[in-house]
C-alpha atoms as a PDB file:
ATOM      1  CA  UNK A   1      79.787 182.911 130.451  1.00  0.00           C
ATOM      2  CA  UNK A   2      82.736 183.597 133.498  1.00  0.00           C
ATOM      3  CA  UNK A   3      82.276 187.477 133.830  1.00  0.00           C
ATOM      4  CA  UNK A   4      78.738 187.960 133.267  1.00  0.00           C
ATOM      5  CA  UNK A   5      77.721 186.661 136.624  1.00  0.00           C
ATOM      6  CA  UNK A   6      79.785 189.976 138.260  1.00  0.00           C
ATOM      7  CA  UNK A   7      77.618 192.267 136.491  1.00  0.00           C
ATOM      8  CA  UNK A   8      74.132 191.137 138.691  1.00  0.00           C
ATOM      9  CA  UNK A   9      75.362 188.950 141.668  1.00  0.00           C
ATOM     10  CA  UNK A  10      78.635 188.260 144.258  1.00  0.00           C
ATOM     11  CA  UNK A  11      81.250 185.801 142.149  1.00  0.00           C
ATOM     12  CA  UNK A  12      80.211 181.734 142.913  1.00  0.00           C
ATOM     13  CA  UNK A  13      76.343 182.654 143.447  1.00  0.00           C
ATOM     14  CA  UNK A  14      75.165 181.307 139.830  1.00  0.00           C
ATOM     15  CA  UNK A  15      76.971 179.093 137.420  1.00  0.00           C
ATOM     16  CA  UNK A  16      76.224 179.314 133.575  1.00  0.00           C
ATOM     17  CA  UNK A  17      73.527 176.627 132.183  1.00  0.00           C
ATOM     18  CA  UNK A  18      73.815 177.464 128.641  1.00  0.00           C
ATOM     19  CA  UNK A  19      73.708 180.107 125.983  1.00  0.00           C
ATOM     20  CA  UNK A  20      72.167 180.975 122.335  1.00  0.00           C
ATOM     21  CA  UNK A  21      72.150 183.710 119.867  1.00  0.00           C
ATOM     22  CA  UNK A  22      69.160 184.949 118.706  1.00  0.00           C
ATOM     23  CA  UNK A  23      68.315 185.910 114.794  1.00  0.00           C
ATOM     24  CA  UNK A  24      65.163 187.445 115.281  1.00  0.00           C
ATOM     25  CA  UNK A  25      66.238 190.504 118.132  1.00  0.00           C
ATOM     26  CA  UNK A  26      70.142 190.368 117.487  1.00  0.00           C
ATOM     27  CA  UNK A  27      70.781 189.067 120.857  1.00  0.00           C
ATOM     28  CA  UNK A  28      72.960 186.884 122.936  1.00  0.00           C
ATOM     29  CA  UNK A  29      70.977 185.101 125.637  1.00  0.00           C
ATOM     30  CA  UNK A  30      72.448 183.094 128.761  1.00  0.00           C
ATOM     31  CA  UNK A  31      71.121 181.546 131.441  1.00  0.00           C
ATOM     32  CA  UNK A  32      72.393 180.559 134.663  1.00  0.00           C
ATOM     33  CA  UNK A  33      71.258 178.875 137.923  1.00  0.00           C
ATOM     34  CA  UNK A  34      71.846 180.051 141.222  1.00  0.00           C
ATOM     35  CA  UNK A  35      74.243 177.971 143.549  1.00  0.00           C
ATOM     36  CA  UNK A  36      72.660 177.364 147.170  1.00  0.00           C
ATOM     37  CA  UNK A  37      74.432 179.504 149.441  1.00  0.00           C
ATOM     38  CA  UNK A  38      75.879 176.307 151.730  1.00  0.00           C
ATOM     39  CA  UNK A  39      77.972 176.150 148.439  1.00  0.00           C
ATOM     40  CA  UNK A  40      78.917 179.312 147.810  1.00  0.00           C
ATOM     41  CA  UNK A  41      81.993 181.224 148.695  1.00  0.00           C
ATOM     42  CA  UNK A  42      82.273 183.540 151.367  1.00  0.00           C
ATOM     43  CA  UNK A  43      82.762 186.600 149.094  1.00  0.00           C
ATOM     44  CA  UNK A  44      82.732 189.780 150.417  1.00  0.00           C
ATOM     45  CA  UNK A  45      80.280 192.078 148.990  1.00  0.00           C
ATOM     46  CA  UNK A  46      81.875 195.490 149.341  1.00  0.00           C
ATOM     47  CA  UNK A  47      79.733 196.891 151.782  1.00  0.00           C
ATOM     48  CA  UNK A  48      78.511 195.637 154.940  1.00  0.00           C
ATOM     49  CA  UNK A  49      75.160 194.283 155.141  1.00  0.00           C
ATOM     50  CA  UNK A  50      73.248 190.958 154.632  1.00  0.00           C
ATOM     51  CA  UNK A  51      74.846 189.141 151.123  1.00  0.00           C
ATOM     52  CA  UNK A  52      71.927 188.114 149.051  1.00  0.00           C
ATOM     53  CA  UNK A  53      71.474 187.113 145.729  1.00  0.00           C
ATOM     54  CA  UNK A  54      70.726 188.265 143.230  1.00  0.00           C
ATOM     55  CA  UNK A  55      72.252 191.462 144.318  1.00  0.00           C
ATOM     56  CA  UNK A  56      70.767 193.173 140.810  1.00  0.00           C
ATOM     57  CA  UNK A  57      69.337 192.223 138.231  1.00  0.00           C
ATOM     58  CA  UNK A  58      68.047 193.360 134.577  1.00  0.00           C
ATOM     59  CA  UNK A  59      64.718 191.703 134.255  1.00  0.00           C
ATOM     60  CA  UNK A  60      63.415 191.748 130.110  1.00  0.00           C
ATOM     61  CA  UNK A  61      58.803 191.751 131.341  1.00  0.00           C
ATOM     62  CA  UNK A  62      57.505 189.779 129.215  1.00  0.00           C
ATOM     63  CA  UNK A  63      53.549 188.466 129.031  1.00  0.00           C
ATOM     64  CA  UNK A  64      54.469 185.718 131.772  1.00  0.00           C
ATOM     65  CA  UNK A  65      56.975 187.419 133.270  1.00  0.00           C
ATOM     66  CA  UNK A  66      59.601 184.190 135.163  1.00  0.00           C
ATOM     67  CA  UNK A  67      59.783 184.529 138.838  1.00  0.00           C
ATOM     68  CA  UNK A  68      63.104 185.032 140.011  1.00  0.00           C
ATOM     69  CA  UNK A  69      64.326 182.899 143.451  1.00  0.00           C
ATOM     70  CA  UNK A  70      65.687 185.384 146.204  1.00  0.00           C
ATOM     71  CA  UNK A  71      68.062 183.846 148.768  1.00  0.00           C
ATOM     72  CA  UNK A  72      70.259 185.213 151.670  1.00  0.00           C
ATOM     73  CA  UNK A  73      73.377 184.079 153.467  1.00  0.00           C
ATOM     74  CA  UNK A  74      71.917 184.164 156.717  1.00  0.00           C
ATOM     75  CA  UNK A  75      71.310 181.504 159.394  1.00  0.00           C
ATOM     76  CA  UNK A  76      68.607 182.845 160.875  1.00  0.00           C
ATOM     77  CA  UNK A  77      65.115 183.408 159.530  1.00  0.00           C
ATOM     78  CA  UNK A  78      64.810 185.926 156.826  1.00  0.00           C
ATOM     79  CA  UNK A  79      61.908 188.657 156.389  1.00  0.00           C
ATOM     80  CA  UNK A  80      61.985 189.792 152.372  1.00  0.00           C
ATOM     81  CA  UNK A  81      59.921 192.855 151.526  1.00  0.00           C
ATOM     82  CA  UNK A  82      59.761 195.502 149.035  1.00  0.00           C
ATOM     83  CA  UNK A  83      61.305 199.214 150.028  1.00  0.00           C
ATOM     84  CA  UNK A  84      59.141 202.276 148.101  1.00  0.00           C
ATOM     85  CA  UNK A  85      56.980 201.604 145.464  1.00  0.00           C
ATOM     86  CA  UNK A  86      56.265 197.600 143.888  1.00  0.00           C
ATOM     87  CA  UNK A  87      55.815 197.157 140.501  1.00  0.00           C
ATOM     88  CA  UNK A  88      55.820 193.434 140.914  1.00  0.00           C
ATOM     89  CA  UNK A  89      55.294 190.704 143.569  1.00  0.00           C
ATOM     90  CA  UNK A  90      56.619 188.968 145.943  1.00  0.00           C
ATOM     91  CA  UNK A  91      55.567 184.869 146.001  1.00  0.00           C
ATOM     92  CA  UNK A  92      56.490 182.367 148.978  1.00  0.00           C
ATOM     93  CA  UNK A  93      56.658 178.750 147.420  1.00  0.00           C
ATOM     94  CA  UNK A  94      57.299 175.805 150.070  1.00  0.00           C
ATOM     95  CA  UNK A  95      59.380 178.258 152.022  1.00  0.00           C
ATOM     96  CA  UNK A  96      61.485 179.620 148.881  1.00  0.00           C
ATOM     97  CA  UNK A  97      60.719 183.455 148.022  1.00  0.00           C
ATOM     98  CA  UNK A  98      60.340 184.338 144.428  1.00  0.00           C
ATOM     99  CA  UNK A  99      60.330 188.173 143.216  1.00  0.00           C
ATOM    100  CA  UNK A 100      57.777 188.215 140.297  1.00  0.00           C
ATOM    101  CA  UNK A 101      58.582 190.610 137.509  1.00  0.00           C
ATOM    102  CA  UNK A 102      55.184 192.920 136.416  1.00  0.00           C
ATOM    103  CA  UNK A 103      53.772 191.474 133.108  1.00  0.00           C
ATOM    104  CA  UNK A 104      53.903 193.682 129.726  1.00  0.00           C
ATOM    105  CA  UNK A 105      51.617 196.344 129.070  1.00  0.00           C
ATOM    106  CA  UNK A 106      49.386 195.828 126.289  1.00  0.00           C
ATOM    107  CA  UNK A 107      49.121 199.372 125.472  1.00  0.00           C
ATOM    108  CA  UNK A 108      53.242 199.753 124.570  1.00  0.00           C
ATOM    109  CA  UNK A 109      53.637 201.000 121.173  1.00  0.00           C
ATOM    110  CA  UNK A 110      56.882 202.121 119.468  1.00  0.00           C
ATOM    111  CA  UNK A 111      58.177 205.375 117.811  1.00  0.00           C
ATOM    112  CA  UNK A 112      58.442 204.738 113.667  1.00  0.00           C
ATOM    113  CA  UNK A 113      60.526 208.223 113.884  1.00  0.00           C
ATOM    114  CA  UNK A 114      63.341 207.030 115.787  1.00  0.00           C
ATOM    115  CA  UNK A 115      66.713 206.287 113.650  1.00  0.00           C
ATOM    116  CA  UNK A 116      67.583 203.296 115.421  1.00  0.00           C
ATOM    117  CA  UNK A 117      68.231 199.686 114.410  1.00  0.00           C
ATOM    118  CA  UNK A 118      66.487 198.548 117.998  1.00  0.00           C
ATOM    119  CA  UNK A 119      62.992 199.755 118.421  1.00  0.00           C
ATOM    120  CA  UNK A 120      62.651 202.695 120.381  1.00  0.00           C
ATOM    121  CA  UNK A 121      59.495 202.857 122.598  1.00  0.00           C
ATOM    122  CA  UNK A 122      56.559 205.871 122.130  1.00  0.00           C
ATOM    123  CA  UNK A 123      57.349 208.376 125.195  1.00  0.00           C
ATOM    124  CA  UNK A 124      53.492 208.613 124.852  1.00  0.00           C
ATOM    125  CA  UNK A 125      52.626 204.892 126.148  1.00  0.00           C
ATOM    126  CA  UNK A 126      54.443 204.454 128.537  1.00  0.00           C
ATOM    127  CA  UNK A 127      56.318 206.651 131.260  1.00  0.00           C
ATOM    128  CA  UNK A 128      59.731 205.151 131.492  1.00  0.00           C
ATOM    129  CA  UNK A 129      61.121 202.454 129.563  1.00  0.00           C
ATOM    130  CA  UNK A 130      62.755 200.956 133.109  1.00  0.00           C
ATOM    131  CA  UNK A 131      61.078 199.911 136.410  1.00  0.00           C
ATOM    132  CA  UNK A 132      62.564 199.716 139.482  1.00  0.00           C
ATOM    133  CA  UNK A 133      62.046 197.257 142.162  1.00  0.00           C
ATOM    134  CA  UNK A 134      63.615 197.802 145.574  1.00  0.00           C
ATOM    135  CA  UNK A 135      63.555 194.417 147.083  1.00  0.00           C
ATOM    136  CA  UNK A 136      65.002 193.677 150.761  1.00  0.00           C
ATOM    137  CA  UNK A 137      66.076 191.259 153.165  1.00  0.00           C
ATOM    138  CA  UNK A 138      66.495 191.411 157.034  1.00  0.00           C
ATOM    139  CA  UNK A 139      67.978 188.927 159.346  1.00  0.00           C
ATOM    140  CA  UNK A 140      69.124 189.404 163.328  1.00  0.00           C
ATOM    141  CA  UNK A 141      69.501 193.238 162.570  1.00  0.00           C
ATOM    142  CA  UNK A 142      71.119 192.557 159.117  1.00  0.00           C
ATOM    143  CA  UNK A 143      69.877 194.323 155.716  1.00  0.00           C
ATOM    144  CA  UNK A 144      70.581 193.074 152.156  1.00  0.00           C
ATOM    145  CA  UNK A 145      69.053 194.932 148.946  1.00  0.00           C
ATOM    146  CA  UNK A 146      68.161 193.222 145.808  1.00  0.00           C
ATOM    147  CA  UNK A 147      67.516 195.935 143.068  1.00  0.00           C
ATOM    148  CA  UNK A 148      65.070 194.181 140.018  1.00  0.00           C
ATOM    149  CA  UNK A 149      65.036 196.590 136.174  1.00  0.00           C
ATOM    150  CA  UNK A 150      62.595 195.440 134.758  1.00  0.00           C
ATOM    151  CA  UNK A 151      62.906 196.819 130.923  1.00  0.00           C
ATOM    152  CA  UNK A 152      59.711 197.459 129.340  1.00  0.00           C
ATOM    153  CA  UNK A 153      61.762 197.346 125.875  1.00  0.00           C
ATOM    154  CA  UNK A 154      65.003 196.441 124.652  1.00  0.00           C
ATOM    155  CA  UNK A 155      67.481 199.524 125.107  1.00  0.00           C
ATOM    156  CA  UNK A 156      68.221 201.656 121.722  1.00  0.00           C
ATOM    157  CA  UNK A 157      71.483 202.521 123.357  1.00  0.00           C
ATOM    158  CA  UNK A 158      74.770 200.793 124.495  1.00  0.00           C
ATOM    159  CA  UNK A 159      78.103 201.887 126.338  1.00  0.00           C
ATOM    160  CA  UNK A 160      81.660 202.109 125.938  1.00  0.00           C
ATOM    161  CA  UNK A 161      84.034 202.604 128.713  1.00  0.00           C
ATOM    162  CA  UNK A 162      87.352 203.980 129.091  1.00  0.00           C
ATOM    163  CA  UNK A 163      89.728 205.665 131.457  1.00  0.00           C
ATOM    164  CA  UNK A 164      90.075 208.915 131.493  1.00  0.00           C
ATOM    165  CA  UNK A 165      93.054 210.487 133.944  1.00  0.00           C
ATOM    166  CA  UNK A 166      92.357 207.618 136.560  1.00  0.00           C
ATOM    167  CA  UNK A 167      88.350 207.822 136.243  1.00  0.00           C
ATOM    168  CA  UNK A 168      85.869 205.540 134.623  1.00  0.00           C
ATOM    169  CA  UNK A 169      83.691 207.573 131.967  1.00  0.00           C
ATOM    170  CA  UNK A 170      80.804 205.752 130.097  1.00  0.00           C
ATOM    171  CA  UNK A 171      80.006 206.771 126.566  1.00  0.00           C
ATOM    172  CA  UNK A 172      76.989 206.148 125.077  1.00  0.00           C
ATOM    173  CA  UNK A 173      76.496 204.696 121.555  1.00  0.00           C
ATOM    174  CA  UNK A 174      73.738 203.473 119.430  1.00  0.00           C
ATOM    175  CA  UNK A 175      73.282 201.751 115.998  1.00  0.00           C
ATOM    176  CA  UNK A 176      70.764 203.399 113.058  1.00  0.00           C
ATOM    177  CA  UNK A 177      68.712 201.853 110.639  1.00  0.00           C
ATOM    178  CA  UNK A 178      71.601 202.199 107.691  1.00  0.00           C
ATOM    179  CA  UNK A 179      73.990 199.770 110.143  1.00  0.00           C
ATOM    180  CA  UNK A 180      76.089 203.097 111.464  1.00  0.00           C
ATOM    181  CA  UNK A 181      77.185 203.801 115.054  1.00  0.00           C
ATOM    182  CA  UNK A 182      77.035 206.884 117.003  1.00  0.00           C
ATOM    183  CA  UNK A 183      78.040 207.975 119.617  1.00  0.00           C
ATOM    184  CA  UNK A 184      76.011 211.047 121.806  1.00  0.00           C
ATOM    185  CA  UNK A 185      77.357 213.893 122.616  1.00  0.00           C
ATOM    186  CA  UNK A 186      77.381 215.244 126.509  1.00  0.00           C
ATOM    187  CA  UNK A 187      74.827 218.139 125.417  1.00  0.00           C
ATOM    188  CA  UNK A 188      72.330 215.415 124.069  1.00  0.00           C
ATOM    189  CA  UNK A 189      72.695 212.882 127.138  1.00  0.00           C
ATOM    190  CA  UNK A 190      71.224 212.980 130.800  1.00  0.00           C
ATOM    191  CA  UNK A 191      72.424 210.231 133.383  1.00  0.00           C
ATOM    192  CA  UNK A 192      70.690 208.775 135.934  1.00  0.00           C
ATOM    193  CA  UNK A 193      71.848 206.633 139.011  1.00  0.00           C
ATOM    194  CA  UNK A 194      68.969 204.094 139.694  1.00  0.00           C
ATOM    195  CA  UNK A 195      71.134 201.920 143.070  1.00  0.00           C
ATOM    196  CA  UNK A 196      74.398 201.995 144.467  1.00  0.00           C
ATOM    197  CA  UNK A 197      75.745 205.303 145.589  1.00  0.00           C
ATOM    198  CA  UNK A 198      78.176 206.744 143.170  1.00  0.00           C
ATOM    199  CA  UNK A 199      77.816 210.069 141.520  1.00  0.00           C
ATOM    200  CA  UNK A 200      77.824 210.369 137.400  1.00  0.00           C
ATOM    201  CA  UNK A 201      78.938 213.912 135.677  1.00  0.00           C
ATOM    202  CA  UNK A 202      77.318 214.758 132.780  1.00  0.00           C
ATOM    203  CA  UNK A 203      80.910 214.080 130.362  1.00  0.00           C
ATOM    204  CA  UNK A 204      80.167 210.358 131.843  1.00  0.00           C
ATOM    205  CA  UNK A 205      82.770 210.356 134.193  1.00  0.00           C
ATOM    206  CA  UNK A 206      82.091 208.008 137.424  1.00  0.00           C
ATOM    207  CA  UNK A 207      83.125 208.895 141.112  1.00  0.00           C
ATOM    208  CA  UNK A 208      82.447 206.155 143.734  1.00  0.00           C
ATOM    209  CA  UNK A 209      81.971 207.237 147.793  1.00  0.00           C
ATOM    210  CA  UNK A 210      85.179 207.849 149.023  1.00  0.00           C
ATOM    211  CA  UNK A 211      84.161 206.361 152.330  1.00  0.00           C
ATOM    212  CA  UNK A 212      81.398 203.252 151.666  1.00  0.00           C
ATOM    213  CA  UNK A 213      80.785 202.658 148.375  1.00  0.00           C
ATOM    214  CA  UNK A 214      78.213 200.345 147.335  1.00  0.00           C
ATOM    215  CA  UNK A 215      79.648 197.127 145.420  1.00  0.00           C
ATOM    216  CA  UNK A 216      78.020 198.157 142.014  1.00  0.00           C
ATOM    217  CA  UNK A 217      76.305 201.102 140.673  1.00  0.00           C
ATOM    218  CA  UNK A 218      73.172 201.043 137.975  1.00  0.00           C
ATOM    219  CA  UNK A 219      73.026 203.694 135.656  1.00  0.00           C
ATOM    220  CA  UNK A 220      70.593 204.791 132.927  1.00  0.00           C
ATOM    221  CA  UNK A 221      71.192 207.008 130.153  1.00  0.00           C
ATOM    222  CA  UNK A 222      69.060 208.922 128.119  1.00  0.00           C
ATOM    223  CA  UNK A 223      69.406 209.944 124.486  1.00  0.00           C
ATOM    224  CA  UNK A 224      67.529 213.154 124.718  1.00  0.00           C
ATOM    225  CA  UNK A 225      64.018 213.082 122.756  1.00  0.00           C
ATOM    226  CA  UNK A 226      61.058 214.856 122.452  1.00  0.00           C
ATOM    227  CA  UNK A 227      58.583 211.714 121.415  1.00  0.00           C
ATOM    228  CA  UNK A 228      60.636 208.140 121.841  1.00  0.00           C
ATOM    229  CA  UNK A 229      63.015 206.416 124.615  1.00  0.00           C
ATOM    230  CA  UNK A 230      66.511 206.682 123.025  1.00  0.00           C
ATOM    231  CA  UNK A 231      68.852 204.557 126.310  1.00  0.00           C
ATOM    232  CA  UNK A 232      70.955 202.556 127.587  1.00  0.00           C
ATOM    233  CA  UNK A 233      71.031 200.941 131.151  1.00  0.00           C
ATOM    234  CA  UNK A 234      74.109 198.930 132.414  1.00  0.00           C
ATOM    235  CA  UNK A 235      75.670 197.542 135.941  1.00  0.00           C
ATOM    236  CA  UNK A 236      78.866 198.753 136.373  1.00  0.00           C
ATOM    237  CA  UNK A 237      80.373 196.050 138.999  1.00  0.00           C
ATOM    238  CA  UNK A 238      82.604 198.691 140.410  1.00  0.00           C
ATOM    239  CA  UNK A 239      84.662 198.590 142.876  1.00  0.00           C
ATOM    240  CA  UNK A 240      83.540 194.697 143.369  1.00  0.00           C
ATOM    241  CA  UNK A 241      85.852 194.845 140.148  1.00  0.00           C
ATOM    242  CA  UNK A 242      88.871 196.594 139.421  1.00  0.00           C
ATOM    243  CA  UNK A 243      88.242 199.650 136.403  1.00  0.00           C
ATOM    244  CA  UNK A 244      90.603 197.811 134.089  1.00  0.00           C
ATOM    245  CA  UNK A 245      88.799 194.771 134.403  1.00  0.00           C
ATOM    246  CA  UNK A 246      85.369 196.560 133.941  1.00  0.00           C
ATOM    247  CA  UNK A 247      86.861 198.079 130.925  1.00  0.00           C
ATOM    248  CA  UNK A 248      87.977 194.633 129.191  1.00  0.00           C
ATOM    249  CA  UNK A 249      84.176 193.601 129.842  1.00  0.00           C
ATOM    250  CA  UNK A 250      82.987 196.196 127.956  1.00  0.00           C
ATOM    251  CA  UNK A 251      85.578 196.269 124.981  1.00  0.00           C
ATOM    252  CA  UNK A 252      84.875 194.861 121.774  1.00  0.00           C
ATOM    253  CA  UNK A 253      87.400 191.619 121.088  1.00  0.00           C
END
C-alpha cells in the first residue's frame, strides 16, 4: 500500500483507498485516489519537465474501460494531447481531463497450448498483448508525459531482480499449470523498452543515461513463441528509487 504508488506516479500524488485479494484471477487489487496537486509535495521528478500525474500507468481494458483523471503541477493553463498513435481517448469533464482506456476486443481468444497457470493470449487475435498510449501535457513552454499500458490480458510472466556487479538485471519467471516456476533463459527472451530512456541487454541487465535519465523506465519481456503471448511488463522506478530499494520491492517476503 506505501511503495506501490512509486511504481506509476511521483511519491504524495495518490494515497491508498483500499485493497482485496481476488480468488477467481489470483490477484491482489488496490486502489488509490489521486491527491490534488495544491496538496502534494514538491517532489522532484528526475528529469526536468512539467510534473504530472499519473506519470505511468498499467491500465487492465476491460468492456467499460474507467477513465483515468490527468492533472499537472502547473499554474497556468494546460493543453493535454496524445503524442503518435491513440488507442484511447481523451474526455474534458467540467474542466477536469480524463484519459479513457480503449475497451476489450471481442475477438481475443487464448492459446490452450501454452503451459502456463495465467492464460496466455492467441498471437493470432490480437497483435500485441500491450498498448501504448503517449499522453502529454504543455504549460508556458513546459512538457510532461503520461505513458498509459493498457494490457489486453493478464501477463503469463513475472520478474525478479537482483544486482549483479553494481547493475540491475531483471529475470523473467513464470508459473505452469502443475504449480512450478521457471525461469527463461537469455536465448528464449527478447526485451523491449516501451518509455523512459534506459537501455536493456539481452542477460537483463539495465543501464540508465549517464547524462538525463528519465525517472522510470517500462519494460516488456517476451517469452519467445511461435503461436501465444508468453510476458511480463513492469515499471522499474529507477533512479526515482535507489536499486536496493527497487530490489526489496520486488523480493518475495
Amino acid at each position: 500500500a506505501d511503495w506501490l504508488v512509486g511504481l506509476f506516479a511521483p511519491p504524495g500524488s495518490y494515497t491508498f483507498k483500499e485493497g482485496y485479494y481476488s480468488k477467481q484471477s489470483l490477484m491482489m487489487n488496490a486502489a488509490y485516489e489521486p491527491v490534488p496537486l495544491s496538496q502534494q509535495a514538491n517532489v522532484a521528478s528526475g528529469s526536468a519537465g512539467l510534473i504530472v500525474s499519473p506519470m505511468a500507468q498499467l491500465v487492465n481494458v476491460g468492456v467499460e474501460s474507467v477513465p483515468q483523471p490527468l492533472s499537472a503541477a502547473s499554474a497556468s493553463p494546460v493543453t493535454w494531447a496524445f503524442e503518435g498513435q491513440a488507442h484511447g481517448a481523451l474526455e474534458a469533464v467540467n474542466g477536469q481531463y480524463f484519459y479513457k482506456p480503449p475497451v476489450l476486443e471481442s475477438s481475443l481468444v487464448f492459446n490452450s497450448d501454452a503451459n502456463t497457470l495465467v492464460p496466455a493470449l492467441s498471437k493470432a487475435s490480437a497483435a500485441s498483448p500491450v498498448k501504448l498510449d503517449v499522453v502529454t501535457a504543455t504549460s508556458a513552454g513546459q512538457k510532461g508525459v503520461c505513458h498509459f499500458l493498457n494490457l489486453l490480458a493478464q501477463p503469463t510472466h513475472y520478474f525478479k531482480m537482483v544486482d549483479v556487479d553494481g547493475a540491475l538485471q531483471l529475470q523473467l519467471f513464470s508459473v505452469d499449470l502443475d504449480g512450478r516456476e521457471h525461469r527463461s533463459s537469455e536465448s528464449e527472451t527478447r526485451w523491449h523498452v516501451l518509455a523512459g530512456n534506459a537501455q536493456i541487454a539481452q542477460n537483463g541487465t539495465i543501464t540508465l543515461d549517464p547524462d538525463d535519465p528519465s525517472p522510470y523506465t517500462v519494460i516488456w519481456a517476451q517469452h519467445i513463441h511461435d503461436f501465444a503471448w508468453l510476458w511480463g511488463i513492469v515499471v522499474v522506478p529507477m533512479p526515482m528509487m535507489a536499486m536496493e530499494s527497487v530490489i526489496k520491492l520486488f523480493t518475495p517476503r
